[in-house]
C-alpha atoms as a PDB file:
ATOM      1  CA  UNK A   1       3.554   6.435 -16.461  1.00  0.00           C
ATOM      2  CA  UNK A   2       2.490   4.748 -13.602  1.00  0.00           C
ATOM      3  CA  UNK A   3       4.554   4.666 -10.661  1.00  0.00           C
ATOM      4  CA  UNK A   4       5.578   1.980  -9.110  1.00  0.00           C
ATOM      5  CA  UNK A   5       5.688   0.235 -12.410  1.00  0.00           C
ATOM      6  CA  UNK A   6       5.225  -3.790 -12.599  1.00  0.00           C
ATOM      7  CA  UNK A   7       8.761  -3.924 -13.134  1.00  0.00           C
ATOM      8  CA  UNK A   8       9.806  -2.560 -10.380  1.00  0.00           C
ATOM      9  CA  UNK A   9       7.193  -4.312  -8.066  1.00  0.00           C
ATOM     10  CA  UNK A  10       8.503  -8.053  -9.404  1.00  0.00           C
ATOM     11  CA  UNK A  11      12.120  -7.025  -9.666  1.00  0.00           C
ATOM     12  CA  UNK A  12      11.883  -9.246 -12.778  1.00  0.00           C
ATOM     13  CA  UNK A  13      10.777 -12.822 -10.502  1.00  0.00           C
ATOM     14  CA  UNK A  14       7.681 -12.557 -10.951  1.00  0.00           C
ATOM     15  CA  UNK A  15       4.856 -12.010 -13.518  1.00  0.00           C
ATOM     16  CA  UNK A  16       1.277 -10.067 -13.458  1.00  0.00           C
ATOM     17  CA  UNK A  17      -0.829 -12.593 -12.241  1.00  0.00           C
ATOM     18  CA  UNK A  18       1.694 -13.375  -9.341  1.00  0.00           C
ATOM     19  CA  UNK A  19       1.914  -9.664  -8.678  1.00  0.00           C
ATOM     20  CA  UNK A  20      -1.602  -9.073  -8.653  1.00  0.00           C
ATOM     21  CA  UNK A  21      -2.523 -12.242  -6.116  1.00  0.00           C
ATOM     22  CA  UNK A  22       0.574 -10.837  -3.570  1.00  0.00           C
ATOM     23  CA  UNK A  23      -0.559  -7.805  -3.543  1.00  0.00           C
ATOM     24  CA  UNK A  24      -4.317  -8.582  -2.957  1.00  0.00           C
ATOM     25  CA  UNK A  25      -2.914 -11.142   0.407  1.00  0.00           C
ATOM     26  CA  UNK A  26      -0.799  -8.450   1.369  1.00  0.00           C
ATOM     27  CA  UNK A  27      -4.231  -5.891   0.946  1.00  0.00           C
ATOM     28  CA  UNK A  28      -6.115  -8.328   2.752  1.00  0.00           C
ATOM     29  CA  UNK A  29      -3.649  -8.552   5.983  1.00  0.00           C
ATOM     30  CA  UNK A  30      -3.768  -5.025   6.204  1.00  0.00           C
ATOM     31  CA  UNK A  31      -7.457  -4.575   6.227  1.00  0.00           C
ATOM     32  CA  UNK A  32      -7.801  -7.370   8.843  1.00  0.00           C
ATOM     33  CA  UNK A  33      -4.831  -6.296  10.804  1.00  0.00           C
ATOM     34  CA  UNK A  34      -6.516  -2.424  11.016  1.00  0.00           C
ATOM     35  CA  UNK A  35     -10.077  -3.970  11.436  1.00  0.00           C
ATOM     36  CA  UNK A  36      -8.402  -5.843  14.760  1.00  0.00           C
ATOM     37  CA  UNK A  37      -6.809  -2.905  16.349  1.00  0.00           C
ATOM     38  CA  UNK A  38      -9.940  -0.659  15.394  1.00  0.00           C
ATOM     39  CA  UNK A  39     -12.359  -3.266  17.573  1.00  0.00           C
ATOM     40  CA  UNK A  40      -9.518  -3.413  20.594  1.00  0.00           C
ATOM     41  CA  UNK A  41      -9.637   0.239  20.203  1.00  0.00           C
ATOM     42  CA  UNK A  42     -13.735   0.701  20.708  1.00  0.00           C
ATOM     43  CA  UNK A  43     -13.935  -2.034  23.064  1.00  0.00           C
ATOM     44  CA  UNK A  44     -11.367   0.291  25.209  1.00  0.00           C
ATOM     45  CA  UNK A  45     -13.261   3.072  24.883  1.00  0.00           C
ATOM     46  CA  UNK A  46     -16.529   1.689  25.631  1.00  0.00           C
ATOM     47  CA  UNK A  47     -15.010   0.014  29.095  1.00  0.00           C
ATOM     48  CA  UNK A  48     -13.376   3.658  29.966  1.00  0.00           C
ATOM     49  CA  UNK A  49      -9.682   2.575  30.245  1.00  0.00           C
ATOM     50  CA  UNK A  50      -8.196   5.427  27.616  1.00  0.00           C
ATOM     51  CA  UNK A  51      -9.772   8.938  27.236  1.00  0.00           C
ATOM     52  CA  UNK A  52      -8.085   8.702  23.850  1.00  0.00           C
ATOM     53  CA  UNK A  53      -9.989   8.943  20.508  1.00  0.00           C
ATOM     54  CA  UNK A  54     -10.019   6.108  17.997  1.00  0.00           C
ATOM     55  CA  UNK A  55      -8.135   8.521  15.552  1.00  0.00           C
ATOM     56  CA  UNK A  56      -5.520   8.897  18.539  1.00  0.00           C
ATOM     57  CA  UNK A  57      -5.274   5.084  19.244  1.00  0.00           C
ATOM     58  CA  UNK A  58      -5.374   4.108  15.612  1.00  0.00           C
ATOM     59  CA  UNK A  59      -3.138   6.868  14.183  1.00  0.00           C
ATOM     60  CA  UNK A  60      -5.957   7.345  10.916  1.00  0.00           C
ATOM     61  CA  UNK A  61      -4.161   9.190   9.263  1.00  0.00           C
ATOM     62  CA  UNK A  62      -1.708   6.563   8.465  1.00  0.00           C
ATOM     63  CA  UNK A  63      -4.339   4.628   7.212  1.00  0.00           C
ATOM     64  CA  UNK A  64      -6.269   6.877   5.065  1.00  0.00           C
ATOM     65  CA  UNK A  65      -5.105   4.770   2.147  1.00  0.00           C
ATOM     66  CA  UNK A  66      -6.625   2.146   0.267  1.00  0.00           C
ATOM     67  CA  UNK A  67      -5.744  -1.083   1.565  1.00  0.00           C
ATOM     68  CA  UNK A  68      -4.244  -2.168  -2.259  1.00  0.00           C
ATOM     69  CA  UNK A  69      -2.979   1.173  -2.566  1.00  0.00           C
ATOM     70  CA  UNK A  70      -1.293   0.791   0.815  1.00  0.00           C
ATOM     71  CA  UNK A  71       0.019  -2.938  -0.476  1.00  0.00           C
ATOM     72  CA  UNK A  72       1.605  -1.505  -3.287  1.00  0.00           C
ATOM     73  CA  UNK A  73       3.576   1.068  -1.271  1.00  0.00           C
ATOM     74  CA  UNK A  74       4.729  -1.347   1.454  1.00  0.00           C
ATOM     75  CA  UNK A  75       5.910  -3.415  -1.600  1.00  0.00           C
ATOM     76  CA  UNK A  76       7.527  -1.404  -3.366  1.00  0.00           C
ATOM     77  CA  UNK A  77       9.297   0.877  -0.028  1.00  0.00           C
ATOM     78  CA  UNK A  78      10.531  -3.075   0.463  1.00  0.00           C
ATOM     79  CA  UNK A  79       8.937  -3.288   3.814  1.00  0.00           C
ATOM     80  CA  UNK A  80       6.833  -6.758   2.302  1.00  0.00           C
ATOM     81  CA  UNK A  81       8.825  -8.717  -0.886  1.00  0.00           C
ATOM     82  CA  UNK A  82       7.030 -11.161  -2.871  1.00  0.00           C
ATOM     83  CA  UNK A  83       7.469 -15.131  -2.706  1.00  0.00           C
ATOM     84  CA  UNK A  84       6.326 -18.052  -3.936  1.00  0.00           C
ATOM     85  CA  UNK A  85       4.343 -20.482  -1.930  1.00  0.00           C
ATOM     86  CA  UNK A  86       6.806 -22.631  -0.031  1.00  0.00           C
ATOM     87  CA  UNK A  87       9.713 -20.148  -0.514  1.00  0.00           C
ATOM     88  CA  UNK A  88      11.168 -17.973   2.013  1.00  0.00           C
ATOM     89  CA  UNK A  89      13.495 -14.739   1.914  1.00  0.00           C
ATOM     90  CA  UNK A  90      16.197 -16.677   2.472  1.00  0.00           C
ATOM     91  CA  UNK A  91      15.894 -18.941  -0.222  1.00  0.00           C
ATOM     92  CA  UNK A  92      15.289 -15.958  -2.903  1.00  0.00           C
ATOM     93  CA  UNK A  93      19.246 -14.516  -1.730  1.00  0.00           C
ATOM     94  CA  UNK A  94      18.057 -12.244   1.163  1.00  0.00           C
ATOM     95  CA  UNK A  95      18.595 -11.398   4.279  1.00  0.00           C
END
């Protein structure tokens, strides 16, 4: 069994397809969101103003995940929720 299942990924809302294109935005704003703090964290490096390492700065080990992988977790731990374009939270009954 694979865990999280769809089911409990779409709560039921949505279907496969829907899933599958959420998830790959939500993959995609993670990889650009880590590929924008890695660059700040170089360009600090290479201008001397942190004796820190990348892995330091960057915390790597939170990020040795795959960036879908990663998706489905934050989906599924609730951190991200699924919506339709034009929706918001609010008008799916939460808070």
């Amino acid at each position: 069994m694979i865990k999280p299942s769809i089911e409990d990924l779409t709560k039921g809302k949505f279907n496969r397809y829907e899933l599958v294109l959420g998830t790959a935005k939500l993959a995609r704003v993670l990889t650009d969101d880590y590929t924008e703090r890695r660059e700040e964290a170089e360009k600090m490096i290479a201008n001397k103003e942190t004796d820190k390492t990348i892995a330091a700065m960057l915390k790597l080990d939170a990020e040795d995940e795959k960036a879908v992988k990663a998706a489905i977790n934050r989906l599924d731990n609730g951190e991200y929720e699924l919506v339709r374009d034009g929706e918001t939270a609010e008008a799916n009954g939460e808070e």
